[in-house]
Every structure is written in structure tokens, then in C-alpha cells.
Protein backbone atom coordinates (compact mmCIF):
# COMPACT_ATOMS: atom_id res chain seq x y z
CA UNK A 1 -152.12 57.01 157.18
CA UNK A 2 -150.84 59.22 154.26
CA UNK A 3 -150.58 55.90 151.79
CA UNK A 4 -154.57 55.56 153.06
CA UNK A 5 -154.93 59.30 152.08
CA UNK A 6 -153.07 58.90 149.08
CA UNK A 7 -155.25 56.24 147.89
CA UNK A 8 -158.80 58.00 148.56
CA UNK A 9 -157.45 61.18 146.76
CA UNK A 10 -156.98 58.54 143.81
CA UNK A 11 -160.42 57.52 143.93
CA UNK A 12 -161.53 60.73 144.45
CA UNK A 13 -159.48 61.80 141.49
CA UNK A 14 -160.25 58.76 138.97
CA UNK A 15 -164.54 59.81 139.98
CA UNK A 16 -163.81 63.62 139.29
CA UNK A 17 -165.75 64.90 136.50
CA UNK A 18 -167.43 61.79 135.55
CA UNK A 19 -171.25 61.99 134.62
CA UNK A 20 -173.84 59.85 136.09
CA UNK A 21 -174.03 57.44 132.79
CA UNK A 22 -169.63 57.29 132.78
CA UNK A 23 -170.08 56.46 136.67
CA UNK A 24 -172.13 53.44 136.02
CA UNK A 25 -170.34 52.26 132.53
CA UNK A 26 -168.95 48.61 132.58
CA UNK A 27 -165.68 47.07 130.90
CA UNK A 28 -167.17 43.64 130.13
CA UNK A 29 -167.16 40.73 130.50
CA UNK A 30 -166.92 42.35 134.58
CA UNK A 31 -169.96 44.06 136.53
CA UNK A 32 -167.43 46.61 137.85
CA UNK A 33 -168.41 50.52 137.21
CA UNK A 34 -166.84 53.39 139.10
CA UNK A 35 -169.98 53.97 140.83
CA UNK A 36 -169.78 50.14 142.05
CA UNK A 37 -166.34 50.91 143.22
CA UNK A 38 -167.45 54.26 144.77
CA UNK A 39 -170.60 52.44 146.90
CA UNK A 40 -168.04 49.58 147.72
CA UNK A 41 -165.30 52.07 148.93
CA UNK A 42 -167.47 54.05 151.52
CA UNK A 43 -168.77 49.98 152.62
CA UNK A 44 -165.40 49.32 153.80
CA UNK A 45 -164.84 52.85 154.65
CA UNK A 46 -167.64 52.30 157.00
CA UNK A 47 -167.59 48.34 157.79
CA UNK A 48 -163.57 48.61 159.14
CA UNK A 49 -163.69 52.26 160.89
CA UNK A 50 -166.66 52.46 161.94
CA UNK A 51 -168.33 49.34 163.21
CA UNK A 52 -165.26 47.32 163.67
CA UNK A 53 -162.99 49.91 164.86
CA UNK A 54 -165.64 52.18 167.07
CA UNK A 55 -167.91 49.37 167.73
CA UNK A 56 -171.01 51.55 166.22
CA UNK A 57 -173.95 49.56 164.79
CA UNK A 58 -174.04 49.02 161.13
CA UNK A 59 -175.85 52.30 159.55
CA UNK A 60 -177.76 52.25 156.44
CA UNK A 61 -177.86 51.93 153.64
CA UNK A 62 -175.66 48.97 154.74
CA UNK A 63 -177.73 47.55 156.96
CA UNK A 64 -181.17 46.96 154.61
CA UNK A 65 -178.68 45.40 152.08
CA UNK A 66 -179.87 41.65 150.15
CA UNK A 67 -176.14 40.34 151.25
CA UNK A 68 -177.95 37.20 151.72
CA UNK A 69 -179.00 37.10 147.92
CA UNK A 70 -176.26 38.83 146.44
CA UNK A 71 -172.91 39.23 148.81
CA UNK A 72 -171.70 41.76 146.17
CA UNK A 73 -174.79 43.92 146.77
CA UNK A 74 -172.87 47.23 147.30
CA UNK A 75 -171.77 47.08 143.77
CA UNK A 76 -174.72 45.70 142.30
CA UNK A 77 -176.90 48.82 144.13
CA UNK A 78 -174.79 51.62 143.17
CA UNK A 79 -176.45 52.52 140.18
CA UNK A 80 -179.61 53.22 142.29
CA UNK A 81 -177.60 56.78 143.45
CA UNK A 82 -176.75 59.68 141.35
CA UNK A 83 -173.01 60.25 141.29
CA UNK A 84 -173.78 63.13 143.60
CA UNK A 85 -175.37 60.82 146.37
CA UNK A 86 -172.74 58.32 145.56
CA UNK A 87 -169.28 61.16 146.13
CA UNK A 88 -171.86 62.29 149.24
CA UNK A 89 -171.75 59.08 150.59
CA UNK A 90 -168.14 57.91 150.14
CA UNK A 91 -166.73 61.61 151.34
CA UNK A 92 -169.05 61.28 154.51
CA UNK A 93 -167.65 57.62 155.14
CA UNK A 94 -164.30 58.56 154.92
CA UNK A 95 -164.85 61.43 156.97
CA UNK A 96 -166.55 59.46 159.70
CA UNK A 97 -163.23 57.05 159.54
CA UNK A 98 -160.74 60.06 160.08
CA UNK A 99 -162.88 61.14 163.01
CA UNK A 100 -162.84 57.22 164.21
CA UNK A 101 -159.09 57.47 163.63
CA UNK A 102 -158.51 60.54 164.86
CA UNK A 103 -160.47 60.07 168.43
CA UNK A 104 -157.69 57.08 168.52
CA UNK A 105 -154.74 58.89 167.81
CA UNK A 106 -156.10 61.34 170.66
CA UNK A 107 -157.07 58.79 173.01
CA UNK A 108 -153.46 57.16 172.65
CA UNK A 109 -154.70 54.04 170.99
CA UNK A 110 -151.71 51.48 169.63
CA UNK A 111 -151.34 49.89 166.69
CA UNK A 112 -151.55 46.81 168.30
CA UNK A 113 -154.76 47.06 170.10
CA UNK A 114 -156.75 44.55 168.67
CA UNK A 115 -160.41 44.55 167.10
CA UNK A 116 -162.69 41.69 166.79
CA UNK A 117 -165.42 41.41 163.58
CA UNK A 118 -168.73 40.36 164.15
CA UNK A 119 -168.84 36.07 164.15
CA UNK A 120 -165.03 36.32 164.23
CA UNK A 121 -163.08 34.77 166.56
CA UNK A 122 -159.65 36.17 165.15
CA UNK A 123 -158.70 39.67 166.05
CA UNK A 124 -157.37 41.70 163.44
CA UNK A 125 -154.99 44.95 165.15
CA UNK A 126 -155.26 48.28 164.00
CA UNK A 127 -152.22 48.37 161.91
CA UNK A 128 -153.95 45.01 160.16
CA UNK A 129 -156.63 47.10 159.43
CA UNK A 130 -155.47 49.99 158.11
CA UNK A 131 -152.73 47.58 155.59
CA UNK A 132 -155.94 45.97 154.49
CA UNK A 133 -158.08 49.22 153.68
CA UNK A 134 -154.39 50.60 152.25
CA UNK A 135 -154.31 47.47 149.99
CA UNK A 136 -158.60 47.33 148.85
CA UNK A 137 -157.91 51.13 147.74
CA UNK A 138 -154.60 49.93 145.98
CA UNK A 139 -156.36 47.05 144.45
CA UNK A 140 -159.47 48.92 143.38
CA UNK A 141 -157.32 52.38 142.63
CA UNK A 142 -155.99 49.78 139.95
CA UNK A 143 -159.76 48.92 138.59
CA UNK A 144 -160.47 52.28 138.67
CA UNK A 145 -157.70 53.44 136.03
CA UNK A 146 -158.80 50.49 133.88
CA UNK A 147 -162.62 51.86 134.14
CA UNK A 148 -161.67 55.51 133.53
CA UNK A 149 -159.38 55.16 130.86
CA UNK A 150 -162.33 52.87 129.12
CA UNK A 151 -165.02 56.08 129.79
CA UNK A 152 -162.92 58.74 128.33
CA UNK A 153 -159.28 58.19 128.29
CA UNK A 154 -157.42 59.29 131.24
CA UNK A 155 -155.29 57.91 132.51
CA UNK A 156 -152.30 58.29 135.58
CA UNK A 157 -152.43 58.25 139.52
């Protein structure tokens, strides 16, 4: 779980100090911002640990999202939220993942035990899941050095 950590202190990192405007700049020709990225993050943050993992009902704003018009709608809303409400919500949805993963760690859960998604008949295990969320911050921890370099010029883990 440290590579996990490592990679949200990256985000967390690449989204420091970043007014709301810088937060919701694009590098054409793609739609990607940091705030997209942000609102994206604390989906799968919540999608994976939460209602996957812990079995809890899909909360909002997830929930009243158009997926069924646009299936990138977490991105595509993010510039709705001030980069305050957008840290807020991705620090809360990692938070509520540690708890998820901590209650497992305390209850004895294995790597192995396997999860189910909704309409999915293929089980993904525990250590699946936390690879995959290990390799969307790695692939978006990538996008986000691209996006912050473009807003002012930093650049590094």
C-alpha cells in the first residue's frame, strides 16, 4: 500500500498550489485538466474501495452523474467545483478507502478474497484491485506532470 500512498502524495503534490483557473487549464488537442484528474481520482478512489470493496451504495455526486450521455462525466464535471471542493472531495475519498482498507487489514482480510463489480461476472481479488488503482494513479501521476509543467513549469515526482 505505500506505492498506492506514494502515488496520491503525487497527485496531491502535482494539485498543490494551483489556482482554480490552473486547475481547470487544458493541454490541447486533450480535455484533460488537473481538476478532471482530481474529480476522476476520488471516482475510483470511491468506485474500487468503497462500493466494490465494502459493498456501500454508490454516494453522490457519483450517483446523479449523465454516464449514460457522457461515460467520461467525472472529468467533464470537474470544473463545476472550486479547487477547494475538488482537494475536499478527493482527500475525503481517499480517506474513506484507508478506513475501507484498514477495517480489512483488522478484520484479517487476504489478498485473495475476491470482489465482484456490479453486472460483472468476473471477480477481481484485492491485490487486483489495489495493482489497478496503483497503476490509474501511475498512469494519471504521468498526465498530471505533463498538465503542471504546461500551467507553470514544475516539474518532478
Amino acid at each position: 500500500m505505500q506505492f498506492l500512498e506514494f502515488h496520491r502524495a503525487t497527485v496531491a503534490w502535482k494539485c498543490s498550489d494551483v489556482d482554480d483557473q490552473r486547475l481547470r487549464q487544458k493541454l490541447p488537442p486533450s480535455e484533460l485538466s488537473l481538476a478532471g484528474l482530481l474529480n476522476h481520482l476520488a471516482f475510483v478512489e470511491d468506485y474500487w474501495f468503497s462500493h466494490v470493496v465494502a459493498s456501500a451504495p454508490l454516494r453522490e455526486p457519483w450517483v446523479s452523474m449523465p454516464w449514460g450521455r457522457d461515460p467520461d462525466a467525472e472529468f467533464h464535471q470537474a470544473h463545476k467545483l472550486t479547487g477547494i471542493g475538488l482537494r475536499r472531495r478527493w482527500g475525503e475519498a481517499c480517506d474513506r478507502s484507508r478506513d475501507v482498507l484498514d477495517g480489512l487489514i483488522a478484520g484479517g482480510s487476504h489478498l485473495e478474497t475476491a470482489y465482484r463489480r456490479p453486472g460483472d461476472s468476473s471477480p477481481r481479488s484485492l491485490r487486483w484491485i489495489l495493482l489497478h488503482m496503483i497503476e490509474e494513479y501511475a498512469r494519471h501521476n504521468g498526465h498530471a506532470d505533463l498538465l503542471r509543467e504546461a500551467v507553470d513549469g514544475l516539474t518532478g515526482e
